[in-house]
Structures are given as C-alpha cells and as structure tokens.
Protein backbone atom coordinates (compact mmCIF):
# COMPACT_ATOMS: atom_id res chain seq x y z
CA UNK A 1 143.58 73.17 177.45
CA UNK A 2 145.24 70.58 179.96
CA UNK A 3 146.67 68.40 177.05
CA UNK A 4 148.29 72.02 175.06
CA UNK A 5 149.62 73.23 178.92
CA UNK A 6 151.31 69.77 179.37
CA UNK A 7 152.70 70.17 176.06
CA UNK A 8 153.73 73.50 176.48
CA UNK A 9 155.69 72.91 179.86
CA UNK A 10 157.33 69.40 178.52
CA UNK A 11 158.85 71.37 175.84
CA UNK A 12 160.14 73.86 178.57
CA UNK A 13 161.65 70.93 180.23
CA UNK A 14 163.21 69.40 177.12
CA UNK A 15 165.17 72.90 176.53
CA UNK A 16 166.59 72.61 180.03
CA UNK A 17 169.89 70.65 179.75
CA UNK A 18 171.89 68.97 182.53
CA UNK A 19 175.29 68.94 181.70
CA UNK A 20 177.76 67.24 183.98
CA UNK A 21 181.41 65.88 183.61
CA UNK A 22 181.47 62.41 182.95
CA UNK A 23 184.41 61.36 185.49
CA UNK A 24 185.26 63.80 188.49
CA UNK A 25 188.40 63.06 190.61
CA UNK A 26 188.04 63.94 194.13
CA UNK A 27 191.15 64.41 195.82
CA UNK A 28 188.90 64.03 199.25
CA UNK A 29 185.82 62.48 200.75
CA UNK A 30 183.86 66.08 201.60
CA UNK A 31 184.12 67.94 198.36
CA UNK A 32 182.18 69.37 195.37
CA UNK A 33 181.15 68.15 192.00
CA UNK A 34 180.45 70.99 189.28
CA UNK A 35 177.20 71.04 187.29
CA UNK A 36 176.33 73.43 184.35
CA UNK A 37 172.66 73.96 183.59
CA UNK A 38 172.20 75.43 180.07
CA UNK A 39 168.27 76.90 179.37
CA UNK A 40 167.88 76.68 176.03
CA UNK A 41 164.35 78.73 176.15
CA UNK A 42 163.24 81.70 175.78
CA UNK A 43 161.95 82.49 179.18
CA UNK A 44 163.94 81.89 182.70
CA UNK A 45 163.60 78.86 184.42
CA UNK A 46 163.95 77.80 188.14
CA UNK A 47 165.76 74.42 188.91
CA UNK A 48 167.15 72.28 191.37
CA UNK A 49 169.43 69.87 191.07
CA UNK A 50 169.91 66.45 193.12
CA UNK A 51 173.16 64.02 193.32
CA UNK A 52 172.34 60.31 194.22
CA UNK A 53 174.85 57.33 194.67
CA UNK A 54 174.65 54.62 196.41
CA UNK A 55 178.61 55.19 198.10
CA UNK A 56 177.20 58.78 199.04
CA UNK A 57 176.53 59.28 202.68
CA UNK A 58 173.51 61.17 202.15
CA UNK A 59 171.74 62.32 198.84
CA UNK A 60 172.36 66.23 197.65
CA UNK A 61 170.33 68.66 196.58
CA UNK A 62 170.75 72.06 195.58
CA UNK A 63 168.98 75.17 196.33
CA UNK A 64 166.51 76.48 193.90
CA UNK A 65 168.73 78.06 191.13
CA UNK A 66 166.81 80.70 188.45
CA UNK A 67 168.37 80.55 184.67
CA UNK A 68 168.17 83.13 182.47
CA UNK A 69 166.88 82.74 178.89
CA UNK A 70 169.73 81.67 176.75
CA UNK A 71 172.21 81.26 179.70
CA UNK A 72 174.21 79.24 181.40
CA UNK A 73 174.55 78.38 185.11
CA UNK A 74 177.19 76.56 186.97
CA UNK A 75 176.50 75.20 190.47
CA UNK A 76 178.57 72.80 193.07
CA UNK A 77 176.86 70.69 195.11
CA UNK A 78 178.62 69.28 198.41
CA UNK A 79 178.80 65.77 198.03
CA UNK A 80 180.07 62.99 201.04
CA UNK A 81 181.54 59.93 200.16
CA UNK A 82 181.64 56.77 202.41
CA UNK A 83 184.80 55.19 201.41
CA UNK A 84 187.77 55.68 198.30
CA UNK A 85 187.34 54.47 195.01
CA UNK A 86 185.15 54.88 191.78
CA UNK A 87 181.55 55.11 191.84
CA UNK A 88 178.56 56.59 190.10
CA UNK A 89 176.64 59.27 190.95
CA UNK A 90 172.97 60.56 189.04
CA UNK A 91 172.91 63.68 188.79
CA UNK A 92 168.87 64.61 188.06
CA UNK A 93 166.91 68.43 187.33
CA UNK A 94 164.37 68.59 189.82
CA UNK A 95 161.40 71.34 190.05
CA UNK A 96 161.51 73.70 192.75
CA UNK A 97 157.85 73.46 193.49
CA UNK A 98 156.88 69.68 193.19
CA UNK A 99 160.42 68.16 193.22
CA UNK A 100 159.33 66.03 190.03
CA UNK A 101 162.40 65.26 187.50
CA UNK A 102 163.07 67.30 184.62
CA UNK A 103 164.52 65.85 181.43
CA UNK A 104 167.10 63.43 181.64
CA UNK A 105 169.28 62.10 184.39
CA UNK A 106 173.19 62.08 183.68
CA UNK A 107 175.47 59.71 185.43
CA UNK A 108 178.79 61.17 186.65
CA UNK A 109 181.92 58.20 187.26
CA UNK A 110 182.89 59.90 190.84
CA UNK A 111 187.22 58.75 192.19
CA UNK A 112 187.60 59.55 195.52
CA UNK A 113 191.90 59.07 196.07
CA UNK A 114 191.93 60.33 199.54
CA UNK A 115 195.04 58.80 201.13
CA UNK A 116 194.30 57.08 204.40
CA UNK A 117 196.29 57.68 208.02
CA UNK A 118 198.63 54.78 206.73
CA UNK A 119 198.97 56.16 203.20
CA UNK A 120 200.22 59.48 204.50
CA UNK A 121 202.33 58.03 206.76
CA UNK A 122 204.01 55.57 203.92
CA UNK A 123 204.66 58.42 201.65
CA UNK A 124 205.86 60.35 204.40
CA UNK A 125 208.53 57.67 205.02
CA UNK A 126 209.34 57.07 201.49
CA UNK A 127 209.80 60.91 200.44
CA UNK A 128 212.31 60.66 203.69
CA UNK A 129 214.17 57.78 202.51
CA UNK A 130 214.58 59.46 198.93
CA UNK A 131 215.71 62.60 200.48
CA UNK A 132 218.50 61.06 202.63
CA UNK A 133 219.23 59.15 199.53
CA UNK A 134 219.87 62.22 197.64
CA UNK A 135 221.79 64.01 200.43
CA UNK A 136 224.28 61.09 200.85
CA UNK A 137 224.72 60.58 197.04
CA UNK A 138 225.27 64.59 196.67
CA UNK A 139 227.73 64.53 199.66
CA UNK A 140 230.26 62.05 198.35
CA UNK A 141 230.29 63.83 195.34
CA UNK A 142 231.14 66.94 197.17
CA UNK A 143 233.86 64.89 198.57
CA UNK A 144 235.10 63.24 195.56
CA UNK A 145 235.34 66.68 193.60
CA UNK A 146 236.90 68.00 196.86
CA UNK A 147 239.74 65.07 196.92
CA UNK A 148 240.02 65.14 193.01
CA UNK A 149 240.99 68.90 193.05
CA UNK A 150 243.47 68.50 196.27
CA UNK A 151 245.18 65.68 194.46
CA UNK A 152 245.27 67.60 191.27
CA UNK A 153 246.80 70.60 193.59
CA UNK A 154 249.48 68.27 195.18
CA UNK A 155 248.07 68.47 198.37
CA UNK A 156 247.59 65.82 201.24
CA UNK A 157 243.77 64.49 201.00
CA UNK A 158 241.73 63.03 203.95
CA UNK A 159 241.37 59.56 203.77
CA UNK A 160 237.39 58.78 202.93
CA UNK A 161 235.73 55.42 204.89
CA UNK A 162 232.50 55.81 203.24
C-alpha cells in the first residue's frame, strides 16, 4: 500500500510544472520575478514556491498557492538583490505541509540595471548638455532664417557674433 501511495503522489508531482522565464530584467534591486504554475492533474493541488540565489539578500518563498485541475496560476515573489548585474536564481515547487521539493528546479538568469547615485547623476548631466546643445543649434537657425529673410526683404540685419 506504501509503495502504490508513493507512486500515486510522485505522479501528482510530475503533473505539477514550474514554469519560469529564463532571463528577467530588473530595472531595480526590490522587485518581483513572475512564476506560472501549470497542474496538469486532475485534482487541485497546493504549492509553494521558493527563489534561491546566492546575490539574493535573503531566500523567497511564497505563500501556499491552491491550483485548480487543468489550470494555470501566476504568482510574483518579492525578490532583494545585493548588488547590479546578472545572476541566477532557482526557482523550486515546495509542499505546503513538509516543505519537501516537488519536481524539478528551474534556473532563472536574473539583470538587475539599477543605476547608482553617480549613474543618475551622469545621465542627468549628459541629457543637460544635449539639451543646451539642441537649444543653441535651433537658435542660430532661428537667426539665420531670420537674417536670410531680412536680407531677401532689403532690410538692415543685426550683425550676429556667435
């Protein structure tokens, strides 16, 4: 009876699929990574779902999340990240009860591009250089249409010292 029970449940498990993107850009250290759980059985299951990584402040795990026969279910889970850059992250199926793994574990390729204090302030200073770029270059224009039209008129024109 123990041998068909364990049989029976490990086929439950291997109907339960983890599905995960495999790269997730992060435009910020405190965000969330999305997880679909399809249940491929024929009666509902309850899950969890855990996110490990060695660059993650502390590991994640979901609350207890009840799948329909035949459906799907979509979660985020709040992850942390200790610094910028690419990492991986396992994402693992977990039992409510016993907190055992379920099926297979899927690594996720995690980029975290949040732009530092001196980042910001870099393309802050930039953006304002190309703005009073464009400003100057559109105001001689204005001028040189402007003195173009007065000399086509006959008229006296201001002398320009750009």
């Amino acid at each position: 009876y123990e041998k068909q029970l364990a049989a029976a449940l490990e086929g439950v498990e291997k109907l339960v699929v983890l599905q995960a993107p495999t790269a997730v850009n992060l435009g910020d250290r405190s965000t969330s990574i999305p997880i679909t759980i399809r249940n491929d059985n024929t009666v509902a299951v309850t899950v969890k779902v855990r996110l490990a990584g060695a660059k993650l402040r502390s590991v994640t795990v979901s609350d207890a999340v009840t799948i329909e026969a035949g459906k799907t279910a979509f979660v985020r889970l709040k992850v942390s990240a200790r610094t910028n850059g690419r990492f991986p992250v396992v994402a693992t199926l977990l039992s409510p009860t016993t907190s055992g793994p379920i099926g297979r574990s899927v690594s996720v390729s995690v980029r975290v591009g949040q732009l530092s204090g001196l980042g910001l302030v870099l393309s802050f200073g930039l953006g304002l250089v190309i703005l009073t770029w464009w400003g100057q270059h559109l105001r001689r224009r204005w001028r040189r249409e402007e003195t173009a039209e007065l000399e086509r008129l006959g008229l006296p024109t201001l002398v320009d010292e750009d």
